[in-house]
C-alpha atoms as a PDB file:
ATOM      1  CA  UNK A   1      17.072  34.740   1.613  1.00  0.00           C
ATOM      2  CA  UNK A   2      15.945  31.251   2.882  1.00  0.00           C
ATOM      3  CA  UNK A   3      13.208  31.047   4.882  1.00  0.00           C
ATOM      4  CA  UNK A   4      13.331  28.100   7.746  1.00  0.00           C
ATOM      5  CA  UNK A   5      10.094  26.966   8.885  1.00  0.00           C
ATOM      6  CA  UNK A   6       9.847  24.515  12.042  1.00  0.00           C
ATOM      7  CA  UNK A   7       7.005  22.273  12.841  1.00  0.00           C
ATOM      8  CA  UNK A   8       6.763  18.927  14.433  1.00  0.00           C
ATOM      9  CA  UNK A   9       8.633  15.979  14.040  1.00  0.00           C
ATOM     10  CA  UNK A  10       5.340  13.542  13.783  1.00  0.00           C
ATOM     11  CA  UNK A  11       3.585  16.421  11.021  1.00  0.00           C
ATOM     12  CA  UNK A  12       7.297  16.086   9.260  1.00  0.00           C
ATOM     13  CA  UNK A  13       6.860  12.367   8.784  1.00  0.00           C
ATOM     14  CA  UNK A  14       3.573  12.438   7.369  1.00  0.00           C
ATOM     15  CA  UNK A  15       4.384  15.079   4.783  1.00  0.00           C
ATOM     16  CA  UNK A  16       7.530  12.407   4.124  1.00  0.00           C
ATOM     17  CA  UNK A  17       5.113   9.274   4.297  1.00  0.00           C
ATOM     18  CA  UNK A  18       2.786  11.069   1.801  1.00  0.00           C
ATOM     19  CA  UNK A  19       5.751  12.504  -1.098  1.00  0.00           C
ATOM     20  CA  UNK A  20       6.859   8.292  -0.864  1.00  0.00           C
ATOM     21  CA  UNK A  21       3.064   7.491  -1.677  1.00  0.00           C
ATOM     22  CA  UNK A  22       3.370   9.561  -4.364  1.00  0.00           C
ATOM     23  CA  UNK A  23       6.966   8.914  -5.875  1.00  0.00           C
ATOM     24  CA  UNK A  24       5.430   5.211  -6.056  1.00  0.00           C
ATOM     25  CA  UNK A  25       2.355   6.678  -7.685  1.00  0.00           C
ATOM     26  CA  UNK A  26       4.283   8.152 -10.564  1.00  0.00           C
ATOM     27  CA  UNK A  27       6.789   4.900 -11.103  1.00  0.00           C
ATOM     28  CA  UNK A  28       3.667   2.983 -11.628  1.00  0.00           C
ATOM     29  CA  UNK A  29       2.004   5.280 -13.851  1.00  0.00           C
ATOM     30  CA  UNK A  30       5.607   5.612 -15.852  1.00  0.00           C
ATOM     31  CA  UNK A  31       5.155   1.473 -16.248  1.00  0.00           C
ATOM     32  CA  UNK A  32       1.483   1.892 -17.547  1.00  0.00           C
ATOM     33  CA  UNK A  33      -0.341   0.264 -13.812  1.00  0.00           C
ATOM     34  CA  UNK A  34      -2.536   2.152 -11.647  1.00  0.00           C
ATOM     35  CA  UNK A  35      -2.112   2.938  -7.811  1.00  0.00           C
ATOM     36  CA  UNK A  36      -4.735   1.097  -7.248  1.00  0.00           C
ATOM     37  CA  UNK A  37      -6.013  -2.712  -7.695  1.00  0.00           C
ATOM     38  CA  UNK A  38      -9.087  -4.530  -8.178  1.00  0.00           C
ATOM     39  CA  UNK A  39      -9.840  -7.674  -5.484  1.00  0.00           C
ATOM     40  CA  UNK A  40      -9.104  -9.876  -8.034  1.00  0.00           C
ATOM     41  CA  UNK A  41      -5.510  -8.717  -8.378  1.00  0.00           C
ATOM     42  CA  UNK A  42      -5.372  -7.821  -4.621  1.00  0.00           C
ATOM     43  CA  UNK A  43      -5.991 -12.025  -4.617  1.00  0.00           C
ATOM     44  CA  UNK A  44      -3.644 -12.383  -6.564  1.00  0.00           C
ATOM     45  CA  UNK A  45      -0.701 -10.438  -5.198  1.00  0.00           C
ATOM     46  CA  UNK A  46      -1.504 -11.777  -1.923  1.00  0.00           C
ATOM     47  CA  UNK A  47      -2.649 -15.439  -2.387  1.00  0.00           C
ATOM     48  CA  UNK A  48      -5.161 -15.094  -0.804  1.00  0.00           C
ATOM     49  CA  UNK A  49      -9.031 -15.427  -1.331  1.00  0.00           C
ATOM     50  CA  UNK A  50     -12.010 -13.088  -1.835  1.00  0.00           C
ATOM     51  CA  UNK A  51     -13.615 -14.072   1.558  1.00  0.00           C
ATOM     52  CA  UNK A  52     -10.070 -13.537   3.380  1.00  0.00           C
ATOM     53  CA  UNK A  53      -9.803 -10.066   1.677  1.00  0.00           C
ATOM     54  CA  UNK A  54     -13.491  -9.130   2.786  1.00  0.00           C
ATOM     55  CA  UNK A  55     -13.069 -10.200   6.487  1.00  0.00           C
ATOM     56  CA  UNK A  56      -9.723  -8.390   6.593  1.00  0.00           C
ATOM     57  CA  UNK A  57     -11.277  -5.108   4.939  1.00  0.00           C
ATOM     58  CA  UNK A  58     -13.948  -5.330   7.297  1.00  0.00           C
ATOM     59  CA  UNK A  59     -11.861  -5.956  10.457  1.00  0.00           C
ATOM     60  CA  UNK A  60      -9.815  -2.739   9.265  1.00  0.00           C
ATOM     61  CA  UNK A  61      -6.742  -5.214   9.299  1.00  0.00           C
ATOM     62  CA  UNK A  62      -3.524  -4.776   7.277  1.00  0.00           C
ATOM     63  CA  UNK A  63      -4.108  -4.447   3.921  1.00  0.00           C
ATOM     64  CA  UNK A  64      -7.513  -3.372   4.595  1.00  0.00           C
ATOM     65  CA  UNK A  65      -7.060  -0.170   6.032  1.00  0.00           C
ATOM     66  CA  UNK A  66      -5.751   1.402   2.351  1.00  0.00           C
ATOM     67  CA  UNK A  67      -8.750   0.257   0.256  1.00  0.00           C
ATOM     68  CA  UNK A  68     -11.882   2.088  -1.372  1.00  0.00           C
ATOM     69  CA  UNK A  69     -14.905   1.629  -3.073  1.00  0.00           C
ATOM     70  CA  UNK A  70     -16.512   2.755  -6.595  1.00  0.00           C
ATOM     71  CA  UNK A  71     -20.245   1.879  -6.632  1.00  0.00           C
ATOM     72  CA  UNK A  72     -19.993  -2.013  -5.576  1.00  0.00           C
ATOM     73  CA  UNK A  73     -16.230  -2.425  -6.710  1.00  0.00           C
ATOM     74  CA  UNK A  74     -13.157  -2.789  -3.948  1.00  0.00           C
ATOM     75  CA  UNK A  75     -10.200  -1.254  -4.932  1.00  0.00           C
ATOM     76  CA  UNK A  76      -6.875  -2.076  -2.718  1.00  0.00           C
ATOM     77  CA  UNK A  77      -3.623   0.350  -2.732  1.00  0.00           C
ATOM     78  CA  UNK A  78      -1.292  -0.856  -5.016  1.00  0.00           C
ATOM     79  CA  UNK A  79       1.753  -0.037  -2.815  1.00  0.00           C
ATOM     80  CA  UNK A  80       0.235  -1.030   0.231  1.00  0.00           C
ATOM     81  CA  UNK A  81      -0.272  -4.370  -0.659  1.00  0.00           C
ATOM     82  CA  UNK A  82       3.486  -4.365  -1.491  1.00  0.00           C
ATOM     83  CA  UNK A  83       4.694  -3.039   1.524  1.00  0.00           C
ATOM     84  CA  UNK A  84       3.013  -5.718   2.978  1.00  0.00           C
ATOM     85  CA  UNK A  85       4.500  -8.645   0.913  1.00  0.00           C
ATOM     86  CA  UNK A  86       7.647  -7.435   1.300  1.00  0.00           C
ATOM     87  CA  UNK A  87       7.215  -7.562   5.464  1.00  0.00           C
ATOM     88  CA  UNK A  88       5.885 -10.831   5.133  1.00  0.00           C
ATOM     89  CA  UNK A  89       8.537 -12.430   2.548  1.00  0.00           C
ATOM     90  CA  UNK A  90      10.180 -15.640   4.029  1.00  0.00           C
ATOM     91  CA  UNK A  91      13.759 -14.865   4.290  1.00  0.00           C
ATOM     92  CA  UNK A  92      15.864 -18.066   3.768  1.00  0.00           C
ATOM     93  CA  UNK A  93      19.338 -19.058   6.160  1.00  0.00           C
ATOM     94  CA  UNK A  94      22.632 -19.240   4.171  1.00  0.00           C
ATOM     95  CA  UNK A  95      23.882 -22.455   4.265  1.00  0.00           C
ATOM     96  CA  UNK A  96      26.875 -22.529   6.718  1.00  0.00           C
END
């Protein structure tokens, strides 16, 4: 006997959201990278520099709002700072 359990829509997308987070998780364990990145390869993947990544963090702005610390090290979320590239990727017009 199946059992159907209702609750709301917004507590539904969250428990989505989060099983996405982790499906990403395991694909980059399975290719030997971790979820989460140093600021050095945050820098990297976003071209951007150590000062822009500290004012951004601290402004709790885009890629600084998935981010945190060990001792004095900044780690960034490896699949937030994907999502974000891929928003922000210039898409070029097909030549007519």
């Amino acid at each position: 006997m199946q059992r159907v359990i209702i609750i709301p829509e917004s507590e539904w997308q969250g428990i989505v959201l989060k099983q996405e987070q982790l499906e990403k998780e395991v694909q980059y364990l399975k290719k030997g990278l971790t979820p989460w990145v140093d600021t050095a390869e945050a820098e990297r993947m976003l071209g951007v520099s150590r000062s822009y990544l500290d004012a951004r963090r601290n402004e709790d702005w885009e890629y600084g709002k998935q981010y945190k610390k060990e001792g004095r090290k900044v780690l960034y979320n490896r699949s937030e700072l994907e999502a974000h590239n891929d928003s922000h990727k210039i898409r070029r017009r097909r030549a007519a």
